[in-house]
PDB file of N, CA and C in Angstrom:
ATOM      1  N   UNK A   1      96.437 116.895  76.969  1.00  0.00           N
ATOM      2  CA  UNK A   1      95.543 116.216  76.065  1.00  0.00           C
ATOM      3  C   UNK A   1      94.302 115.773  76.832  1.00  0.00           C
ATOM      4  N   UNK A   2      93.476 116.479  76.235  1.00  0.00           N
ATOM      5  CA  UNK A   2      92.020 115.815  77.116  1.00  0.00           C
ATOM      6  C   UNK A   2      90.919 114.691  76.615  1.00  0.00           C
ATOM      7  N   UNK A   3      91.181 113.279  77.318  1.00  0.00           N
ATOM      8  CA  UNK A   3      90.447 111.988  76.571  1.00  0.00           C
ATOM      9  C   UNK A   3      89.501 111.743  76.865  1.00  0.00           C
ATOM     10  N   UNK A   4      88.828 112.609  77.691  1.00  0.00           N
ATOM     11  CA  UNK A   4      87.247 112.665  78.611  1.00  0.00           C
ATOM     12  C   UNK A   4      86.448 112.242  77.376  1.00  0.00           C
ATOM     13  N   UNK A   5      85.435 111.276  77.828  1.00  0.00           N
ATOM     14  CA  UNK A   5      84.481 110.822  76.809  1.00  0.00           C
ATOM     15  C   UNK A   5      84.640 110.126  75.354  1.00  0.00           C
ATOM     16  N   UNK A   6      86.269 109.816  75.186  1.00  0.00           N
ATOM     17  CA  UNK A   6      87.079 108.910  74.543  1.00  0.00           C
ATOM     18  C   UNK A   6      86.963 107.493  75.125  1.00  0.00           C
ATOM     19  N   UNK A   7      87.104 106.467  74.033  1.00  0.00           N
ATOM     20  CA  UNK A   7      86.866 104.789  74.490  1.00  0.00           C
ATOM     21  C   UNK A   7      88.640 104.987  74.111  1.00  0.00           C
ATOM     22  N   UNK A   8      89.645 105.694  75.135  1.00  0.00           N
ATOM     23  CA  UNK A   8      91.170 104.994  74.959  1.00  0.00           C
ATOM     24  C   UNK A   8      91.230 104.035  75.544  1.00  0.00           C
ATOM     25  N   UNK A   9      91.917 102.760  74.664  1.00  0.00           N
ATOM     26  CA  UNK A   9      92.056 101.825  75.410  1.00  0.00           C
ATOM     27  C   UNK A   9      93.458 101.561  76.016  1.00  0.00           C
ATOM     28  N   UNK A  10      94.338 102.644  76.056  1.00  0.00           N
ATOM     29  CA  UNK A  10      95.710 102.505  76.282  1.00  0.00           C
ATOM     30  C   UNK A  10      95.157 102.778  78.125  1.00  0.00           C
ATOM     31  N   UNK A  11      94.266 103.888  78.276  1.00  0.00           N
ATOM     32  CA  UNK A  11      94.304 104.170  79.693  1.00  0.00           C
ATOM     33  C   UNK A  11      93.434 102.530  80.402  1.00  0.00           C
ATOM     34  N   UNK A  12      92.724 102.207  79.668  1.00  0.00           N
ATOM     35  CA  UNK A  12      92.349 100.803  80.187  1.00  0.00           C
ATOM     36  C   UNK A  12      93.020  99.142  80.353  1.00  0.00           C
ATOM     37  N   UNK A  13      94.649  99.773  79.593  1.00  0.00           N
ATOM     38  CA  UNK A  13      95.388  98.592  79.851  1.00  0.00           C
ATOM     39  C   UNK A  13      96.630  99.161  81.140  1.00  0.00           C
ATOM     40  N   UNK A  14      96.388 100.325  81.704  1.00  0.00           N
ATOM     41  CA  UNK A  14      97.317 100.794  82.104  1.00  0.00           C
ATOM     42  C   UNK A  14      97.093 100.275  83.838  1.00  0.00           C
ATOM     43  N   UNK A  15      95.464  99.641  84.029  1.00  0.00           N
ATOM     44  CA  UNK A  15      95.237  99.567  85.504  1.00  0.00           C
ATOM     45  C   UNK A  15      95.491  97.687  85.806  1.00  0.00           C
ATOM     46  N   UNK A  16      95.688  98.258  86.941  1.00  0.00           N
ATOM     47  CA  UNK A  16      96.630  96.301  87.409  1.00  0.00           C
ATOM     48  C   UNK A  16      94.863  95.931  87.817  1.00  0.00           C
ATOM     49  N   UNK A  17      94.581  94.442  87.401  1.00  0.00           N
ATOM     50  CA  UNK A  17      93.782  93.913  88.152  1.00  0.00           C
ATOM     51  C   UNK A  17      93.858  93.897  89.508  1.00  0.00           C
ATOM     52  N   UNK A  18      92.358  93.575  90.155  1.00  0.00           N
ATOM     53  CA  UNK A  18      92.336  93.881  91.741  1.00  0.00           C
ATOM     54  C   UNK A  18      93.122  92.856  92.165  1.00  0.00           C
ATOM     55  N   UNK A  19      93.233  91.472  91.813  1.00  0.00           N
ATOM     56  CA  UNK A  19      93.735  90.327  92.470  1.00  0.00           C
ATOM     57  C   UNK A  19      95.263  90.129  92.475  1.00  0.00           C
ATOM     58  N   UNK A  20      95.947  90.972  91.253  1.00  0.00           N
ATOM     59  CA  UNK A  20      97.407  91.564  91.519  1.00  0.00           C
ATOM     60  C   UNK A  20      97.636  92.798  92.060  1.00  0.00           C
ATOM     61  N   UNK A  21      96.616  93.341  92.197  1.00  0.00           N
ATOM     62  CA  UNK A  21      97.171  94.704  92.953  1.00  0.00           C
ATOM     63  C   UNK A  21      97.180  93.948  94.329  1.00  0.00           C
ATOM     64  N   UNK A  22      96.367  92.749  95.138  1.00  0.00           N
ATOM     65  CA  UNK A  22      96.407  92.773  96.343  1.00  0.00           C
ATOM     66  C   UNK A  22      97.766  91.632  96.868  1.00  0.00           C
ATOM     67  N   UNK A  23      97.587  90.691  95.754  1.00  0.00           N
ATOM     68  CA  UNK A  23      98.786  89.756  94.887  1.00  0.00           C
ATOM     69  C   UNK A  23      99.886  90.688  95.670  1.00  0.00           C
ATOM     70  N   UNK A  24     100.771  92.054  95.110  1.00  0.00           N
ATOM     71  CA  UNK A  24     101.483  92.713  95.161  1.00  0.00           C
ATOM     72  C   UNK A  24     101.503  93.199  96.368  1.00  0.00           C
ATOM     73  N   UNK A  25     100.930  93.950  96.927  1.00  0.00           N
ATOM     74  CA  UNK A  25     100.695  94.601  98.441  1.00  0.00           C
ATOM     75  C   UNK A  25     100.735  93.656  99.395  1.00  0.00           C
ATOM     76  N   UNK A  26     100.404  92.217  99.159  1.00  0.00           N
ATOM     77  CA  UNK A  26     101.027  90.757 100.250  1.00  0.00           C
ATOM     78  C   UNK A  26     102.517  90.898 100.418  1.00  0.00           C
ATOM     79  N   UNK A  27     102.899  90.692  98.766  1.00  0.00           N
ATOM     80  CA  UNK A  27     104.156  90.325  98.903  1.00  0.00           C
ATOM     81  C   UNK A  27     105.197  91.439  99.382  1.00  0.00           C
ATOM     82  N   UNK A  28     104.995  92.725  98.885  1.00  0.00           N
ATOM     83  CA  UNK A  28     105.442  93.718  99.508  1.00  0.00           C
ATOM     84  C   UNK A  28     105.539  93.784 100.750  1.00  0.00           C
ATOM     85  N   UNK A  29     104.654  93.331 101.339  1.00  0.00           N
ATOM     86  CA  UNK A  29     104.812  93.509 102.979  1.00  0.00           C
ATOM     87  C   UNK A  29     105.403  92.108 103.887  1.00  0.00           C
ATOM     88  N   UNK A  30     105.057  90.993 103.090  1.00  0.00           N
ATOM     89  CA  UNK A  30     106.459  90.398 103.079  1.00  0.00           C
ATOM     90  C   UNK A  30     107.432  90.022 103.391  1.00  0.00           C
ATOM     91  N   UNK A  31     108.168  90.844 101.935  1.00  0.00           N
ATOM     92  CA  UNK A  31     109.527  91.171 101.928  1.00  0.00           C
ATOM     93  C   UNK A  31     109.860  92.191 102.753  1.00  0.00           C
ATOM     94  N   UNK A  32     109.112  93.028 102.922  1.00  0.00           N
ATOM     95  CA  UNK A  32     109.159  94.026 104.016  1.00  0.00           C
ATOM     96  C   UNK A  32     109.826  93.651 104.811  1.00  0.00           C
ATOM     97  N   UNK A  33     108.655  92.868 105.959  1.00  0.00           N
ATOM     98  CA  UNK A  33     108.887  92.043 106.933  1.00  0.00           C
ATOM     99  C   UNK A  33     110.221  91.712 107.168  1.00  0.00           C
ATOM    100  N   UNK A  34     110.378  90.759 106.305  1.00  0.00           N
ATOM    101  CA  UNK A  34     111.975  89.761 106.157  1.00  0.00           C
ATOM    102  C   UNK A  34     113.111  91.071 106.217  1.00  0.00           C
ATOM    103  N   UNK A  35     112.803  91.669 105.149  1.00  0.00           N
ATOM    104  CA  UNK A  35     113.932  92.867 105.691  1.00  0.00           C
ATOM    105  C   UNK A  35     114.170  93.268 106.788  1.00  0.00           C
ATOM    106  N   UNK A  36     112.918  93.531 107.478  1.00  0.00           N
ATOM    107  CA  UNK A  36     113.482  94.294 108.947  1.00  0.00           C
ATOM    108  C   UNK A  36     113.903  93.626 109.895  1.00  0.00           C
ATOM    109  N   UNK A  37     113.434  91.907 109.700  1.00  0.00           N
ATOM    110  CA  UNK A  37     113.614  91.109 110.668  1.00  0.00           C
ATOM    111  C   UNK A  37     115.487  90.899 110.259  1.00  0.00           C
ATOM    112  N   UNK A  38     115.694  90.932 109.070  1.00  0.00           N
ATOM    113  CA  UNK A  38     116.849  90.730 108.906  1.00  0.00           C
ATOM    114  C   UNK A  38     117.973  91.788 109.124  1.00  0.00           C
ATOM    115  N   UNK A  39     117.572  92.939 109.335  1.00  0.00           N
ATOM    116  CA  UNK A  39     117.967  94.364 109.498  1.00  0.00           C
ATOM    117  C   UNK A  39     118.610  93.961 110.910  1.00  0.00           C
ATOM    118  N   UNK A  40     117.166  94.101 111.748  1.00  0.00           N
ATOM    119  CA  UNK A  40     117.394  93.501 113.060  1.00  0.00           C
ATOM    120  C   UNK A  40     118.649  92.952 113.841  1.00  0.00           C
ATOM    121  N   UNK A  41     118.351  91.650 113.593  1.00  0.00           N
ATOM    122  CA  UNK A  41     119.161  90.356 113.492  1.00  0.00           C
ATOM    123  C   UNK A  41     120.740  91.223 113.019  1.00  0.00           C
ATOM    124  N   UNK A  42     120.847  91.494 112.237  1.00  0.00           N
ATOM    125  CA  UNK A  42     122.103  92.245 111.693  1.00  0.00           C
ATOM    126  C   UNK A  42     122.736  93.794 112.905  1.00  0.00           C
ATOM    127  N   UNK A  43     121.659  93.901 113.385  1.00  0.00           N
ATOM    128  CA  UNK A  43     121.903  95.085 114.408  1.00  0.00           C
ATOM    129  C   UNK A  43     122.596  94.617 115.753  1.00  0.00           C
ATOM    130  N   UNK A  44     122.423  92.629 116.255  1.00  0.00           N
ATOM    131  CA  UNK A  44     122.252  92.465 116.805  1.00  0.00           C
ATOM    132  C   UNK A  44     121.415  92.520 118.013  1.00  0.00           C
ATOM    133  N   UNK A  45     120.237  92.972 117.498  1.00  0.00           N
ATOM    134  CA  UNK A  45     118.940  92.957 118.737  1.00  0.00           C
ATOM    135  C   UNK A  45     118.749  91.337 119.166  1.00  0.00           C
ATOM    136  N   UNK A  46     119.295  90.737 120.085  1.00  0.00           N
ATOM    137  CA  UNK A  46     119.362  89.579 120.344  1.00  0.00           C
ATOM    138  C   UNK A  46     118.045  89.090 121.853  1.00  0.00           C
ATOM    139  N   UNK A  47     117.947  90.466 121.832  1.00  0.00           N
ATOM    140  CA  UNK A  47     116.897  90.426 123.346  1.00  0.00           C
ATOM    141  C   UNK A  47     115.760  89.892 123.138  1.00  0.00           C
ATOM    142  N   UNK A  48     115.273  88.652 124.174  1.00  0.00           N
ATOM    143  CA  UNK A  48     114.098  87.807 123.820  1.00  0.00           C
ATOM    144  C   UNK A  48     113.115  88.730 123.564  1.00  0.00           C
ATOM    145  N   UNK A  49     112.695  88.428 122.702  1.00  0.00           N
ATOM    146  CA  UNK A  49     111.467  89.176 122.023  1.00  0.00           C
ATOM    147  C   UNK A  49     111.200  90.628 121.941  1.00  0.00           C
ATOM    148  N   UNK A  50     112.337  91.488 121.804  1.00  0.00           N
ATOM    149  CA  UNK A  50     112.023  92.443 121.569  1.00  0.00           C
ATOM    150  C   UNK A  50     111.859  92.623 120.033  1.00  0.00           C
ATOM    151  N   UNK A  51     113.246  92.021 119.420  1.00  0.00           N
ATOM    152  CA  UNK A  51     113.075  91.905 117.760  1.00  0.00           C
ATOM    153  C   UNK A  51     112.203  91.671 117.045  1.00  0.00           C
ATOM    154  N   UNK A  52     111.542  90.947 118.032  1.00  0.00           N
ATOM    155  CA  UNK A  52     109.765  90.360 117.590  1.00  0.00           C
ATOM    156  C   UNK A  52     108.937  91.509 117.202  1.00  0.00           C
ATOM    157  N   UNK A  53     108.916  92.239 118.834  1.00  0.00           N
ATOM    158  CA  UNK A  53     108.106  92.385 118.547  1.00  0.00           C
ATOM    159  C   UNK A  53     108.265  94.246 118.034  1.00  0.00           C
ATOM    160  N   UNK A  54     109.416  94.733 118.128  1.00  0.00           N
ATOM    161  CA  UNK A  54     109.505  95.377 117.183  1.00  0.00           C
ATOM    162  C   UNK A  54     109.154  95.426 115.792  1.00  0.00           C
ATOM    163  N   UNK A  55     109.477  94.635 115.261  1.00  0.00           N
ATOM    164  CA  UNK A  55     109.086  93.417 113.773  1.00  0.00           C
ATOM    165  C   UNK A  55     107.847  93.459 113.187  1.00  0.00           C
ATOM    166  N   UNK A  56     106.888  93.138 114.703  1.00  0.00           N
ATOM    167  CA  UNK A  56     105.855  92.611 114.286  1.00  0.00           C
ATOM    168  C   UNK A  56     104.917  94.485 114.366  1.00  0.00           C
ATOM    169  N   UNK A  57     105.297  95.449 114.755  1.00  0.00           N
ATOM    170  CA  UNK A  57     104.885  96.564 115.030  1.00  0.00           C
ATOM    171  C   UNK A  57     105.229  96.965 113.602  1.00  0.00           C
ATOM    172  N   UNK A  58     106.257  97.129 113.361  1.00  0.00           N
ATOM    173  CA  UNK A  58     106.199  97.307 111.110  1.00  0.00           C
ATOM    174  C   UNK A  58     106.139  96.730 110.930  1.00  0.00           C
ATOM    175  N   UNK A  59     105.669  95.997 110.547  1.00  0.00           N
ATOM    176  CA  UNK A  59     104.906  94.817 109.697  1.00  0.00           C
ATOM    177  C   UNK A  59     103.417  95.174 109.512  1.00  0.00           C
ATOM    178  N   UNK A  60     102.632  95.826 110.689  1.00  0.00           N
ATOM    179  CA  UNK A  60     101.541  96.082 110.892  1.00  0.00           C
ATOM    180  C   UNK A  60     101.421  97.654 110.540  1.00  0.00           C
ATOM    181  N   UNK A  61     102.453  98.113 110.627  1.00  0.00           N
ATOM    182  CA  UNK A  61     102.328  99.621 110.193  1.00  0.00           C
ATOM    183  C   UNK A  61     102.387  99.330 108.949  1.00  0.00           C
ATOM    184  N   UNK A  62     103.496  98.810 107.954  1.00  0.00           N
ATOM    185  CA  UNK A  62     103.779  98.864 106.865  1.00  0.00           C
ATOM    186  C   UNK A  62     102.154  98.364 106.226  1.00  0.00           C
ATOM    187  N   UNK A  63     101.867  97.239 106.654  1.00  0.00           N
ATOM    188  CA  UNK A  63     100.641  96.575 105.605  1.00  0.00           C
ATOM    189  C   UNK A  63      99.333  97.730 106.058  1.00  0.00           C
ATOM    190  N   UNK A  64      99.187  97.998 107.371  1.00  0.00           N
ATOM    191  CA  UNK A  64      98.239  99.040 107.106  1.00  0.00           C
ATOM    192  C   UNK A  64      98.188 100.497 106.673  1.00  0.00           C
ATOM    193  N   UNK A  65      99.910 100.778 106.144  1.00  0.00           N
ATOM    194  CA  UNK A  65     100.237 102.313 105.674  1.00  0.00           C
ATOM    195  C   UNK A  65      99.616 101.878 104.166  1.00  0.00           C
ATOM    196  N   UNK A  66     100.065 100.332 103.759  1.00  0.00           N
ATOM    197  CA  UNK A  66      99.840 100.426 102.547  1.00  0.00           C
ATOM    198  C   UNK A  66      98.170 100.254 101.896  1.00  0.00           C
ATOM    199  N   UNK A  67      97.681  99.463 102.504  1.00  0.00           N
ATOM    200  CA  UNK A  67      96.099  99.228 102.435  1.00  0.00           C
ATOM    201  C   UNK A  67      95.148 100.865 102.337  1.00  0.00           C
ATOM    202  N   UNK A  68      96.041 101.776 103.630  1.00  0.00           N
ATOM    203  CA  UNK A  68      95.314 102.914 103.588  1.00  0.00           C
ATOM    204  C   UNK A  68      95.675 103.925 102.798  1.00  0.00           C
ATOM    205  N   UNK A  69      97.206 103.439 102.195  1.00  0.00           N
ATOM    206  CA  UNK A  69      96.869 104.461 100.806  1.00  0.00           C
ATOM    207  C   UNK A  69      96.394 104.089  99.780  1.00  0.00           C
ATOM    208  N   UNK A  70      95.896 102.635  99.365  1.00  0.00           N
ATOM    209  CA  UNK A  70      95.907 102.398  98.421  1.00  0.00           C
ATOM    210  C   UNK A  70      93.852 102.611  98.444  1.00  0.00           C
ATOM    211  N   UNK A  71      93.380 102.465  99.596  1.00  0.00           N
ATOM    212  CA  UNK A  71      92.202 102.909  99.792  1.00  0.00           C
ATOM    213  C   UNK A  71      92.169 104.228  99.801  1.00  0.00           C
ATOM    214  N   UNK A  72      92.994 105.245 100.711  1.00  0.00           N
ATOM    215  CA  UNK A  72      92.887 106.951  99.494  1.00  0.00           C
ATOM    216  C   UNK A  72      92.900 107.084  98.302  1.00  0.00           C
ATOM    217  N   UNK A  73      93.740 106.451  97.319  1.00  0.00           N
ATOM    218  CA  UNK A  73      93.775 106.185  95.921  1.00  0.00           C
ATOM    219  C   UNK A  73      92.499 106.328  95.281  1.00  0.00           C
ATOM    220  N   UNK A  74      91.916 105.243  95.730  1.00  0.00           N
ATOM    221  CA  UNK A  74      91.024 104.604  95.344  1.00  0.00           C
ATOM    222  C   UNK A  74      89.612 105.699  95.475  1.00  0.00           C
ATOM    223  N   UNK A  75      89.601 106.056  96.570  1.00  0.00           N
ATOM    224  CA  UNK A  75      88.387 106.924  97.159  1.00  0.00           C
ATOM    225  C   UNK A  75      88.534 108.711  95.927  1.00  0.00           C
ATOM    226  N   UNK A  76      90.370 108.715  96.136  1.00  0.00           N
ATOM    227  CA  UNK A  76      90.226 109.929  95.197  1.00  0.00           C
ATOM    228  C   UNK A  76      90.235 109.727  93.282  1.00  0.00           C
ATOM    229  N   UNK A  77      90.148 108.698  93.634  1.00  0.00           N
ATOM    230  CA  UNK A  77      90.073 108.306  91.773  1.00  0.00           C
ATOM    231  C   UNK A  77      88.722 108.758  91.891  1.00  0.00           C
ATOM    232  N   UNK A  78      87.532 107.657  93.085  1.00  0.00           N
ATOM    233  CA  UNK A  78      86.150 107.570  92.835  1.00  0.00           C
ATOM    234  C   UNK A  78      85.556 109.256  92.582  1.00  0.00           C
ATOM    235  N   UNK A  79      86.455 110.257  93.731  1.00  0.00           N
ATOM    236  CA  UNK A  79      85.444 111.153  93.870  1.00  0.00           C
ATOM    237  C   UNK A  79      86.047 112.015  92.506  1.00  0.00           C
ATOM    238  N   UNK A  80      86.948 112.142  91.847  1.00  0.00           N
ATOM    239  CA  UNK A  80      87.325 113.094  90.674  1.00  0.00           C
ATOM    240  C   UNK A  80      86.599 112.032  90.027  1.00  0.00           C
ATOM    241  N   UNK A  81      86.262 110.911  89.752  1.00  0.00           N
ATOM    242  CA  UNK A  81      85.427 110.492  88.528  1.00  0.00           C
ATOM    243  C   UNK A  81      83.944 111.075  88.683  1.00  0.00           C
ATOM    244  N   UNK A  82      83.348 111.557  89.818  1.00  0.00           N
ATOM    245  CA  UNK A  82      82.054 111.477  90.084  1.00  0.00           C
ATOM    246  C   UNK A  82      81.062 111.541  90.589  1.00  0.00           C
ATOM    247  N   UNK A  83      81.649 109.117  90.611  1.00  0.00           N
ATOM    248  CA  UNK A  83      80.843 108.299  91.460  1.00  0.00           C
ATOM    249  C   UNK A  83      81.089 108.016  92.656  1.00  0.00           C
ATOM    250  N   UNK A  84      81.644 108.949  93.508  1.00  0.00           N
ATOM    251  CA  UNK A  84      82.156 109.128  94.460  1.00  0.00           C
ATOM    252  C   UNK A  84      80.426 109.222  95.849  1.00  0.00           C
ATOM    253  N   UNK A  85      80.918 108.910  96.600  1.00  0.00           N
ATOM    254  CA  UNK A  85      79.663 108.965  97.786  1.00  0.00           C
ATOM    255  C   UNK A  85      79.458 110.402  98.129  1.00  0.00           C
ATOM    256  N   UNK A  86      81.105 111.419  97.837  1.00  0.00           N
ATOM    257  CA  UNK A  86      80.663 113.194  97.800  1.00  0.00           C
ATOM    258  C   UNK A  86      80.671 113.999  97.193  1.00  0.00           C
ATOM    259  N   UNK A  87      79.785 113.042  95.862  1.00  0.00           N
ATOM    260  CA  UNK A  87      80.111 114.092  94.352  1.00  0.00           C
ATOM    261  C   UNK A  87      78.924 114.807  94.319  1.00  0.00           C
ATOM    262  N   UNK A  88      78.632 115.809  94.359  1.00  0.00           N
ATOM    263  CA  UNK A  88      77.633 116.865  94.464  1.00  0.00           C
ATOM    264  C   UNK A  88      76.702 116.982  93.052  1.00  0.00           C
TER     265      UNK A  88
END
């Protein structure tokens, strides 16, 4: 079905505001967090600060895997709409 140049408003209730999409991607990473630290802990990694800083290495992967897809997203929505910075 093609809605190009249609006012649907179903596709305009379908996008999360920016302040819950980022709302969401906090908390996700998180709970993340807590998981692995609790993963951890459950593995018995008891060694001063390695759990840390294992931990703290996903934690930093996870929030920046997620930021940078959600910025590909974003970049490939822009450029199939267009208004993209390499729309010809």
């Amino acid at each position: 079905m093609d809605t190009r140049g249609t006012n649907d408003p179903v596709t305009a209730e379908r996008e999360l505001p920016v302040g819950a999409a980022v709302a969401v991607t906090v908390l996700a990473a998180l709970c993340g967090g807590a998981l692995l630290l609790a993963v951890l802990h459950g593995l018995g990694w008891t060694a001063p600060g390695l759990g840390w800083l294992v931990a703290k290495g996903a934690v930093k992967l996870g929030v920046g895997g997620a930021v940078g897809l959600t910025a590909g997203v974003a970049w490939l929505r822009a450029r199939r709409a267009g208004r993209g910075p390499d729309a010809s």
